[in-house]
Protein backbone atom coordinates (compact mmCIF):
# COMPACT_ATOMS: atom_id res chain seq x y z
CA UNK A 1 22.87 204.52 200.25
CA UNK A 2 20.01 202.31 200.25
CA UNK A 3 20.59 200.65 197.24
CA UNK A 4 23.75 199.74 198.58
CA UNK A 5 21.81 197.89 201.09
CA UNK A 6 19.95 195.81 198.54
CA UNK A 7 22.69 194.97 196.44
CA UNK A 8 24.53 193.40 199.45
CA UNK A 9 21.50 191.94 201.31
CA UNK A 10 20.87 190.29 197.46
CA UNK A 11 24.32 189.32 197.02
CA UNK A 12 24.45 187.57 200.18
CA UNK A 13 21.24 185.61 200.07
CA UNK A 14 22.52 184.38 196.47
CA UNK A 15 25.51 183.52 198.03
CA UNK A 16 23.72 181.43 200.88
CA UNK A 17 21.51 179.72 198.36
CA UNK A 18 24.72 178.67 196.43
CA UNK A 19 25.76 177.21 199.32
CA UNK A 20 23.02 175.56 200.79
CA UNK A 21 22.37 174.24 197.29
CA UNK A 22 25.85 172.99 197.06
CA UNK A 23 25.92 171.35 200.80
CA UNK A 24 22.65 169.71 200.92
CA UNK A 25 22.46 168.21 197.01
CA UNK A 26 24.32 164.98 198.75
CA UNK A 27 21.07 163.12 200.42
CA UNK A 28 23.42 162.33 203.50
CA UNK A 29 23.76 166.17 204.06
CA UNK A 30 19.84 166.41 203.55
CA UNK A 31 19.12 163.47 205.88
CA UNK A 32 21.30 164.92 209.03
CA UNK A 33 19.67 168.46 208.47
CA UNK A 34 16.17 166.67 208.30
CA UNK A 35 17.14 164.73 211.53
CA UNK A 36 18.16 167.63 213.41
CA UNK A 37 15.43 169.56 212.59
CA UNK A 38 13.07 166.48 213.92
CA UNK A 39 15.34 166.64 217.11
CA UNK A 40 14.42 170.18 217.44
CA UNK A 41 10.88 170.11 217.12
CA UNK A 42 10.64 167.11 219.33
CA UNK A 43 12.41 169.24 221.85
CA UNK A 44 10.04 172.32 221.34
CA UNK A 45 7.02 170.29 221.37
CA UNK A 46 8.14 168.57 225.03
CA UNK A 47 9.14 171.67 226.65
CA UNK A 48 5.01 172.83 225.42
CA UNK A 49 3.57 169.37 226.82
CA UNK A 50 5.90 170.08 230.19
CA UNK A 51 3.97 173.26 230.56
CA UNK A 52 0.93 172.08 230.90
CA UNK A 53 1.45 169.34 233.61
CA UNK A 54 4.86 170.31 235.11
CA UNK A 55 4.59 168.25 238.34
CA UNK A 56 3.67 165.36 236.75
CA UNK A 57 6.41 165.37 233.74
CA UNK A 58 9.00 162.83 233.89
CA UNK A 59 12.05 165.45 232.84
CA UNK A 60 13.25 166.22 236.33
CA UNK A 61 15.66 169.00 235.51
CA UNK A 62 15.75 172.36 237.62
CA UNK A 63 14.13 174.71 235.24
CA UNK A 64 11.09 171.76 235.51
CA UNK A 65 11.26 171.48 239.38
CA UNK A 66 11.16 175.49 239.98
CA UNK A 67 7.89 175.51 237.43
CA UNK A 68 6.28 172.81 239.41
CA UNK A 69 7.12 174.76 242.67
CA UNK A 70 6.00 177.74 241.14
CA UNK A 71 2.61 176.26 240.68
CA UNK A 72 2.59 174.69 243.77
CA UNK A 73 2.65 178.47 244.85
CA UNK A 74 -0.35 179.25 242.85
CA UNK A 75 0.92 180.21 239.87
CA UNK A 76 -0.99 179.37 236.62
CA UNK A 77 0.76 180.94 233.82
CA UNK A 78 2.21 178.04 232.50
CA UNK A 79 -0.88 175.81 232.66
CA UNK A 80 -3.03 178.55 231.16
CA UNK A 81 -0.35 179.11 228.43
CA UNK A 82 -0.77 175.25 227.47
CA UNK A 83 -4.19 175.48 227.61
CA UNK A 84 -4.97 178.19 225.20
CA UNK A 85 -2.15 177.18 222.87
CA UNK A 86 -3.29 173.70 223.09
CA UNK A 87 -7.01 174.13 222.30
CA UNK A 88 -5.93 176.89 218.88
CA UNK A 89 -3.48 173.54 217.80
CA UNK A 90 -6.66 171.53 217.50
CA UNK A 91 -8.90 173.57 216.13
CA UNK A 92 -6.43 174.47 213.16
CA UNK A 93 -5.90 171.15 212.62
């Protein structure tokens, strides 16, 4: 039963490779993945720096305004979050 398992789990990820091999050996394939993945760290990395000073961010969007309110109320998860996380990204790098 297991080895069932493998052999599909295998076949698939050869499968997968085949085709990501196939789609990204044209370099305009490779450039929109590479793009897109920029797009989404850029996001992931603003949403982090928004943590840290959320009333003073210029992304005005609800999710934003109810953090800022909730730290208005005393609340200091977020800030601590981005502090912590901030200070183990420079001392890595």
């Amino acid at each position: 039963m297991k080895r069932r398992y493998l052999y599909s789990a295998g076949a698939a990820s050869v499968i997968g490779a085949t085709v990501a091999g196939f789609f990204l050996k044209d370099k305009d394939n490779r450039d929109k993945v590479k793009q897109k993945i920029k797009n989404y760290q850029d996001g992931i990395r603003s949403t982090f720096e928004d943590a840290g000073v959320p009333d003073q961010s210029a992304n005005q969007d609800l999710a934003q305004l109810e953090n800022a309110k909730m730290v208005s109320e005393g609340s200091q998860f977020g800030v601590q979050y981005y502090t912590e996380n901030k200070e183990k990204n420079t001392s890595e790098q």
